[in-house]
C-alpha atoms as a PDB file:
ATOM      1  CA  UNK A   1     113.897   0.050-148.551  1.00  0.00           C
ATOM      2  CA  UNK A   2     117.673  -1.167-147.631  1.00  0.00           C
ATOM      3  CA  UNK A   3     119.617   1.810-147.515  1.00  0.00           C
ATOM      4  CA  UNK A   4     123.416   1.963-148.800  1.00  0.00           C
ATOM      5  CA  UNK A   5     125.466   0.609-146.040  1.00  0.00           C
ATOM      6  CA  UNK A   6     127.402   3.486-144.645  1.00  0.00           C
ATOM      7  CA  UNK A   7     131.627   2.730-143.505  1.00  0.00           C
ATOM      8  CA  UNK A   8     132.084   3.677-140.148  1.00  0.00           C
ATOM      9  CA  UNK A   9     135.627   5.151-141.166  1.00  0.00           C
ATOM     10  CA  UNK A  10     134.726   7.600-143.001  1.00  0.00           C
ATOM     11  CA  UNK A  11     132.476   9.832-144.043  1.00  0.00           C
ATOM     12  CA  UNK A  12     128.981   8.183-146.569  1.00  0.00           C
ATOM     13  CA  UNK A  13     129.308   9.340-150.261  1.00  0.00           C
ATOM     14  CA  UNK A  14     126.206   8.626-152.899  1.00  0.00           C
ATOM     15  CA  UNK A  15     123.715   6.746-151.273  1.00  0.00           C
ATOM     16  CA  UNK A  16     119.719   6.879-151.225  1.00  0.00           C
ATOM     17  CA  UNK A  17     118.273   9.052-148.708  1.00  0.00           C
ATOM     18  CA  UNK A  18     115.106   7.857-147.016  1.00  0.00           C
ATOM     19  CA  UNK A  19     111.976   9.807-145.354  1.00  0.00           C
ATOM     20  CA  UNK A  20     111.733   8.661-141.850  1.00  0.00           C
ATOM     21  CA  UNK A  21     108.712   8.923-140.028  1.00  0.00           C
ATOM     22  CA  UNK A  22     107.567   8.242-136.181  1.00  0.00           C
ATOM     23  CA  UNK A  23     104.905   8.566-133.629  1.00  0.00           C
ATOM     24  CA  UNK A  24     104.377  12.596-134.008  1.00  0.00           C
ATOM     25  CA  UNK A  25     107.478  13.678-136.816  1.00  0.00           C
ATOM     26  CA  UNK A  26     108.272  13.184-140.556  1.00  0.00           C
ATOM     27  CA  UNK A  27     112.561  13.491-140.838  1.00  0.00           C
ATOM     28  CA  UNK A  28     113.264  14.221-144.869  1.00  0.00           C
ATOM     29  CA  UNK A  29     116.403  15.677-145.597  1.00  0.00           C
ATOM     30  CA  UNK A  30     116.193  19.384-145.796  1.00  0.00           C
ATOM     31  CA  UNK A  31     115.666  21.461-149.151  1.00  0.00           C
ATOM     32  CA  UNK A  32     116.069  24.729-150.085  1.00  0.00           C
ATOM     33  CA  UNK A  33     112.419  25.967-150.218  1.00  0.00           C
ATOM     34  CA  UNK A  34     112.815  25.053-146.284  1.00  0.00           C
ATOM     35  CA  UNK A  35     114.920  27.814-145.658  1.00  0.00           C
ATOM     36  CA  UNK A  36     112.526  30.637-144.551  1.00  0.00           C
ATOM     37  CA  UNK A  37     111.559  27.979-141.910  1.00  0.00           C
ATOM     38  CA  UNK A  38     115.029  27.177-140.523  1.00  0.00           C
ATOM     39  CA  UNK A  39     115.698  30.321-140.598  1.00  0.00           C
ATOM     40  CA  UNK A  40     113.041  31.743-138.721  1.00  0.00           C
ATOM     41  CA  UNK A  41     113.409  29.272-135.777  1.00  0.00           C
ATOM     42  CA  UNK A  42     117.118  29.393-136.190  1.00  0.00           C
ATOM     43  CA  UNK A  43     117.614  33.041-135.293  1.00  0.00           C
ATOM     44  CA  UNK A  44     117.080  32.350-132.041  1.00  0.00           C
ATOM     45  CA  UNK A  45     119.980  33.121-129.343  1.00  0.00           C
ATOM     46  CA  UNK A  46     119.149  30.562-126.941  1.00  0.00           C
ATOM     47  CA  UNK A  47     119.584  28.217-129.617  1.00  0.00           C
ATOM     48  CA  UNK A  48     122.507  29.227-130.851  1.00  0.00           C
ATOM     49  CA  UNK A  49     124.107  29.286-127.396  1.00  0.00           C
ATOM     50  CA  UNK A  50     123.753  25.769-126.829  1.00  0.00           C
ATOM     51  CA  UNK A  51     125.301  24.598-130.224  1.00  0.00           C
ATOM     52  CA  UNK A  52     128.364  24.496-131.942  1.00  0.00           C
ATOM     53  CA  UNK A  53     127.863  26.049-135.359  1.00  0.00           C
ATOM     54  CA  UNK A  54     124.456  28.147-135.335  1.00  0.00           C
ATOM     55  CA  UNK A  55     125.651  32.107-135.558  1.00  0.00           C
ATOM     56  CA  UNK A  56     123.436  34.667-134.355  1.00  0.00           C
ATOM     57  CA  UNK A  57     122.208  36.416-135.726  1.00  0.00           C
ATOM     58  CA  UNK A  58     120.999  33.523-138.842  1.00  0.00           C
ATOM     59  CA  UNK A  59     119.058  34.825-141.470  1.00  0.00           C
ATOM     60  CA  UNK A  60     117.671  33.240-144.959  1.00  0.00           C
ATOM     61  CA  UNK A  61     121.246  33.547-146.540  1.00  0.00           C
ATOM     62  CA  UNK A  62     122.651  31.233-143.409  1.00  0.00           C
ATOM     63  CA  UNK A  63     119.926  28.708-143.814  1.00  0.00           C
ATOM     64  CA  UNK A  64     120.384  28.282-147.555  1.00  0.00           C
ATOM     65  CA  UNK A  65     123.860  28.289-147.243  1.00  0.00           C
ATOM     66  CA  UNK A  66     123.478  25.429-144.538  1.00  0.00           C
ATOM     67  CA  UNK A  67     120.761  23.788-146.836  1.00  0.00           C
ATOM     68  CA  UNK A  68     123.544  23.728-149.717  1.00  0.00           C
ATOM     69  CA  UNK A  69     126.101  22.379-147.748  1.00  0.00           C
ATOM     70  CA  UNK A  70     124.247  19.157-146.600  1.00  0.00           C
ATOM     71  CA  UNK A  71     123.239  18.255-150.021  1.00  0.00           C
ATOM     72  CA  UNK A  72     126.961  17.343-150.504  1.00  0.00           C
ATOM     73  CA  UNK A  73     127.148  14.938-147.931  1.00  0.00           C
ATOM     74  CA  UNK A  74     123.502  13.549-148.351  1.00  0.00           C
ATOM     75  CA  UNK A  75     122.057  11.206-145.692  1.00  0.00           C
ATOM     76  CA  UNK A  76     123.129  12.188-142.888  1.00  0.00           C
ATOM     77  CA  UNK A  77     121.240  15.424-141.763  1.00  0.00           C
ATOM     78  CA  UNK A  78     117.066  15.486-141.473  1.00  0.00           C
ATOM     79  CA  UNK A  79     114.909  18.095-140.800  1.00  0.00           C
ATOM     80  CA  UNK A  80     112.138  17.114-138.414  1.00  0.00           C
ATOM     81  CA  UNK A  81     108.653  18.334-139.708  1.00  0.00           C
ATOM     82  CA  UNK A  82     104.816  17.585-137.400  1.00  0.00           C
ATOM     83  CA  UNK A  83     103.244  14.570-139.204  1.00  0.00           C
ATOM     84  CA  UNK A  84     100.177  17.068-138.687  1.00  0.00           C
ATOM     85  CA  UNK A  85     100.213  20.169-139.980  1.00  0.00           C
ATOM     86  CA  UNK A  86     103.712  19.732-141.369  1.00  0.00           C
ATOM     87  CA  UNK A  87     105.159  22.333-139.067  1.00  0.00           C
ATOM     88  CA  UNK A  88     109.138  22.680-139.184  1.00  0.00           C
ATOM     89  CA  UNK A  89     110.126  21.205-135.924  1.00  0.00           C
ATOM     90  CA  UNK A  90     114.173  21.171-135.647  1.00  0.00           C
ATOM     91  CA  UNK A  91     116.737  19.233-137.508  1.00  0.00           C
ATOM     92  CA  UNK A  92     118.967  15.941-136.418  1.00  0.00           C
ATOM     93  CA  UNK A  93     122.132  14.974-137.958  1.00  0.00           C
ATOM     94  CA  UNK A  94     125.282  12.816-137.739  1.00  0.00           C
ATOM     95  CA  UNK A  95     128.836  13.979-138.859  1.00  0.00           C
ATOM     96  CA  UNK A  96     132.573  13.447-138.497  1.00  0.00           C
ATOM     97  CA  UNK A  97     134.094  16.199-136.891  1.00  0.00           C
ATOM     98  CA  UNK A  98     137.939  14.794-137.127  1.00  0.00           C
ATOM     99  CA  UNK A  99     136.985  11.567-134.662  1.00  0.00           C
ATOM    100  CA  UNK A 100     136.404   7.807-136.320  1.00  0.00           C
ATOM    101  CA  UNK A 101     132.811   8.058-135.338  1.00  0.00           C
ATOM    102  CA  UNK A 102     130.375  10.330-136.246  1.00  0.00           C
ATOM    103  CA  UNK A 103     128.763  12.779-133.762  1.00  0.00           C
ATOM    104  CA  UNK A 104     125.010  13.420-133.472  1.00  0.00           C
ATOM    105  CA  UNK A 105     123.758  16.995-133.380  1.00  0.00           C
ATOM    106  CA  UNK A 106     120.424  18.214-132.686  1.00  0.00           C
ATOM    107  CA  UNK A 107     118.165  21.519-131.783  1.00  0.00           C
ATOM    108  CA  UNK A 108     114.353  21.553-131.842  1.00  0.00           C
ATOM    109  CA  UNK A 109     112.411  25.453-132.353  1.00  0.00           C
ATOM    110  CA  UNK A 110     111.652  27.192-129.017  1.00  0.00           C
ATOM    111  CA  UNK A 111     107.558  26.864-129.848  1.00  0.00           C
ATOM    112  CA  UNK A 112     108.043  23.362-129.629  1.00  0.00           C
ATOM    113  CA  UNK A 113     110.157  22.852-126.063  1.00  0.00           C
ATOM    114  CA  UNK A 114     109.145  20.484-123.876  1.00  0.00           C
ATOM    115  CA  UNK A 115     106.785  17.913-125.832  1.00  0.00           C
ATOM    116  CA  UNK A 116     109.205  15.825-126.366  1.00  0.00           C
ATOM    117  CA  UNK A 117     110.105  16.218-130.000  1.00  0.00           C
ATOM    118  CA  UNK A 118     113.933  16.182-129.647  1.00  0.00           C
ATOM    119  CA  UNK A 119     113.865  12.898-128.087  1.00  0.00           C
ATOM    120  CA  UNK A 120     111.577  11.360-130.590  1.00  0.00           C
ATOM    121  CA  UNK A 121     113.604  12.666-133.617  1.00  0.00           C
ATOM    122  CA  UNK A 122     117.116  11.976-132.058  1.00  0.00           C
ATOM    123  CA  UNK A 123     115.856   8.671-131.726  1.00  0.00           C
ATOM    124  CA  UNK A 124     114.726   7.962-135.070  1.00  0.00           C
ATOM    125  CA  UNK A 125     117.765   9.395-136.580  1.00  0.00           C
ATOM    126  CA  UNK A 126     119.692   6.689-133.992  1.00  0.00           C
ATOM    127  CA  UNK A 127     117.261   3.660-135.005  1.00  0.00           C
ATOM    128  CA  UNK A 128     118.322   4.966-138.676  1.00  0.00           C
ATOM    129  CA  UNK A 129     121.630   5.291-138.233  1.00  0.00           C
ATOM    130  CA  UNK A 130     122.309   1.537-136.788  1.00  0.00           C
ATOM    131  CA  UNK A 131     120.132  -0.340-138.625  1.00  0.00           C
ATOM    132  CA  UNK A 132     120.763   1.044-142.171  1.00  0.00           C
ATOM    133  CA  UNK A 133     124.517   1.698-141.830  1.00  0.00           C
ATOM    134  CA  UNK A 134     127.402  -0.194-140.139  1.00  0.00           C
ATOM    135  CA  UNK A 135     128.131   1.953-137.684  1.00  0.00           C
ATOM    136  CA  UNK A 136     129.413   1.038-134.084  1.00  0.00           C
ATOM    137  CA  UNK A 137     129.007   4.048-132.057  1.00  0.00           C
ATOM    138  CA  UNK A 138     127.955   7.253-132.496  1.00  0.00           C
ATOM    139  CA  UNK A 139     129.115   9.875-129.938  1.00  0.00           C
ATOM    140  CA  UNK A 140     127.169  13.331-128.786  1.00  0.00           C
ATOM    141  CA  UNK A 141     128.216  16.599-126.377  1.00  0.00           C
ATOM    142  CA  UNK A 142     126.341  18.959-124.566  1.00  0.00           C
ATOM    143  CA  UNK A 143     127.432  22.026-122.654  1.00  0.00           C
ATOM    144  CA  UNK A 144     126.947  21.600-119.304  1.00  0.00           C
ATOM    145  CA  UNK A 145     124.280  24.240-118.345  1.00  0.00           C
ATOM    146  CA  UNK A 146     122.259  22.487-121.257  1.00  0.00           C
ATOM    147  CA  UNK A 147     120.174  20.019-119.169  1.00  0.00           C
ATOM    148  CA  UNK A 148     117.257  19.711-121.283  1.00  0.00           C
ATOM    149  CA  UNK A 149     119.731  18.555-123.892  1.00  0.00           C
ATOM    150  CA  UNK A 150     121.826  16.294-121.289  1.00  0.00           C
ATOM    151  CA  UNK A 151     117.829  14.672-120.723  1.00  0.00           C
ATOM    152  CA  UNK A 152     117.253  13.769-124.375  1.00  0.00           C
ATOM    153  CA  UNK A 153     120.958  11.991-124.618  1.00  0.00           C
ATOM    154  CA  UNK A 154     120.017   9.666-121.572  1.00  0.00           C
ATOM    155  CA  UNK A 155     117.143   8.663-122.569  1.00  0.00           C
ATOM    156  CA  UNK A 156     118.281   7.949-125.614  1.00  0.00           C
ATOM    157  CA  UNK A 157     120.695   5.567-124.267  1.00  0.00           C
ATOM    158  CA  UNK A 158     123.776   7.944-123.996  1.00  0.00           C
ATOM    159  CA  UNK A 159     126.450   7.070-121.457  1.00  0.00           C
ATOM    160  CA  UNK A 160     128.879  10.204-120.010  1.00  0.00           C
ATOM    161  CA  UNK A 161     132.435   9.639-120.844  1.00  0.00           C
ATOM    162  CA  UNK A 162     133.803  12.544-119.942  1.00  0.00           C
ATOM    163  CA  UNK A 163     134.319  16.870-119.753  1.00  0.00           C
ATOM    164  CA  UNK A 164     135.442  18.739-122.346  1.00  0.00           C
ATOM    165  CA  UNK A 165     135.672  22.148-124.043  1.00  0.00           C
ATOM    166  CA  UNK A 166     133.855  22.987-127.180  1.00  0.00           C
ATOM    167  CA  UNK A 167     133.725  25.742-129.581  1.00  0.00           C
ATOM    168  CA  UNK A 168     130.197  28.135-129.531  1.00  0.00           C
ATOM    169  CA  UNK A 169     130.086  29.799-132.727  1.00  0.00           C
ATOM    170  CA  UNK A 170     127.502  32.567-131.574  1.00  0.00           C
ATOM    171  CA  UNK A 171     129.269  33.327-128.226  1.00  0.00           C
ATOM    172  CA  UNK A 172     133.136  33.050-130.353  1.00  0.00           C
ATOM    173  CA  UNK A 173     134.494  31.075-127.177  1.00  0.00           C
ATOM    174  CA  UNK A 174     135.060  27.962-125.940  1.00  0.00           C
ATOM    175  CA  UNK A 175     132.860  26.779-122.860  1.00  0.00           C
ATOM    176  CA  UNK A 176     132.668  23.845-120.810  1.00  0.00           C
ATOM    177  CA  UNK A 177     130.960  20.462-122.066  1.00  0.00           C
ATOM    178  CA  UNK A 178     129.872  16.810-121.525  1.00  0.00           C
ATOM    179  CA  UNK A 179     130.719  13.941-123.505  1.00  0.00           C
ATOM    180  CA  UNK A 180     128.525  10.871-124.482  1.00  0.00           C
ATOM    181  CA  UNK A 181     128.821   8.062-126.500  1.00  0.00           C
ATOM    182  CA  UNK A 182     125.991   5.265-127.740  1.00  0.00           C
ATOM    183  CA  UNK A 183     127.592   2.126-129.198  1.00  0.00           C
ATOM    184  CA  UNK A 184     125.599  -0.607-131.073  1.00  0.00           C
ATOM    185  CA  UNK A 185     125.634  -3.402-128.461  1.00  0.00           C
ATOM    186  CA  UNK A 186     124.134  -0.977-126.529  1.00  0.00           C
ATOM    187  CA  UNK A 187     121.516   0.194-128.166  1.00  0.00           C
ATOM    188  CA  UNK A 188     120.854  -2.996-129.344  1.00  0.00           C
ATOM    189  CA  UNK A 189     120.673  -3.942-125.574  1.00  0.00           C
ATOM    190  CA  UNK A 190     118.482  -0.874-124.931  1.00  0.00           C
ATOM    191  CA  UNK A 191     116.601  -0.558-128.271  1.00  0.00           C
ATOM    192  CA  UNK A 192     113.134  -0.918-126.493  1.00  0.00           C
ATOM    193  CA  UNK A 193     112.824   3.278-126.443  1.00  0.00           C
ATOM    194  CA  UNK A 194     109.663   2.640-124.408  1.00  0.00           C
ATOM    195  CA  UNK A 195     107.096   0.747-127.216  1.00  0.00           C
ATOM    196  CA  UNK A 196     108.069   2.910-129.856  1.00  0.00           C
ATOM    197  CA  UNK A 197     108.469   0.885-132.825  1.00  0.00           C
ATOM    198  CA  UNK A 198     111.570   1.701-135.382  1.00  0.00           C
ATOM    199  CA  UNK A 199     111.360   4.587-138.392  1.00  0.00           C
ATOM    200  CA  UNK A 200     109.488   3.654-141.087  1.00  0.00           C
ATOM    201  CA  UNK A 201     111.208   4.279-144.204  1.00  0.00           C
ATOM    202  CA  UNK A 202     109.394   5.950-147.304  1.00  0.00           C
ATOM    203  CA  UNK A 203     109.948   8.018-150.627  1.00  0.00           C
ATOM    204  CA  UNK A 204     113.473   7.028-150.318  1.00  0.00           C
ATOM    205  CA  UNK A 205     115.639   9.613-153.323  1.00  0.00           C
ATOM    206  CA  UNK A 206     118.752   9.330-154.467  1.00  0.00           C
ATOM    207  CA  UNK A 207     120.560  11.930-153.224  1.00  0.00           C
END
């Protein structure tokens, strides 16, 4: 499937919205019947502490509100699912936030810390992002008490540019951050990711 390529300017209109699918995880964009999942993991204040936009607490009316919202700027925002079992893992996602590159977002479910399923999606959602759009660079921030979060940027090929404030929804202040930023000769100088192979591509819809 060639996917619509995407300006790096601004922000991707109509285009066809694949099903991505590695090692472990299945990335689809997210739909409403999804919600009572989001919303269950999403209510979670350690979560919502380390991002930007998640308010606690989130209930069904939050996730199907968020649900809504990405369905008007399709293609950019997946929702990370166990290839078995199906199990809502997290969601991934790439958006402009004022800057002329996108940046990445990310936050896996506290049942399913530390196996490694942030990387893989973040990843996949990266592999995506280059090789079906012409993007050069996509940029990321963490706060900086998140390390676990810090750990999946590096090894996805991240490099620190810099401290910064951002905005915490859930705590209604600003706290201190760190600043990445991937561009494409990089990760096309890094792109190994270990052995993994790139997304496959599947069911692609038009969104």
């Amino acid at each position: 499937m060639t996917a619509v390529p995407i300006s790096c300017q601004s922000p991707p209109g109509d285009l066809f919205v694949p099903t991505l699918e590695s090692e472990r995880l299945v990335l689809r964009a997210p739909v409403l019947a999804d919600a009572p999942a989001v919303a269950a993991l999403a209510n979670n204040r350690k979560i919502a502490e380390m991002t930007t936009s998640i308010p606690h607490p989130y209930g069904l009316a939050d996730a199907e509100a968020w649900i809504a919202g990405t369905a008007r700027n399709p293609g950019v925002t997946f929702a990370a699912f166990e290839r078995k079992g199906g199990a809502f893992v997290g969601v991934c996602s790439y958006e402009w936030r004022g800057e002329t590159i996108p940046e990445i977002g990310y936050w896996a479910g506290e049942p399913f810390w530390g196996r490694g399923y942030a990387t893989e999606a973040v990843r996949a959602m990266i592999d995506h992002a280059f090789t079906a759009t012409e993007l050069e660079a996509l940029a990321a921030s963490c706060r900086v008490t998140n390390l676990a979060s810090r750990r999946v940027l590096e090894k996805c090929g991240f490099q620190w540019t810099g401290a910064g404030l951002c905005r915490v929804r859930a705590l209604g202040a600003s706290v201190p951050s760190d600043r990445f930023r991937l561009d494409r000769r990089t990760w096309a100088a890094l792109r190994a990711w270990g052995k993994t192979r790139l997304p496959v591509r599947r069911k692609a819809v038009r969104a």
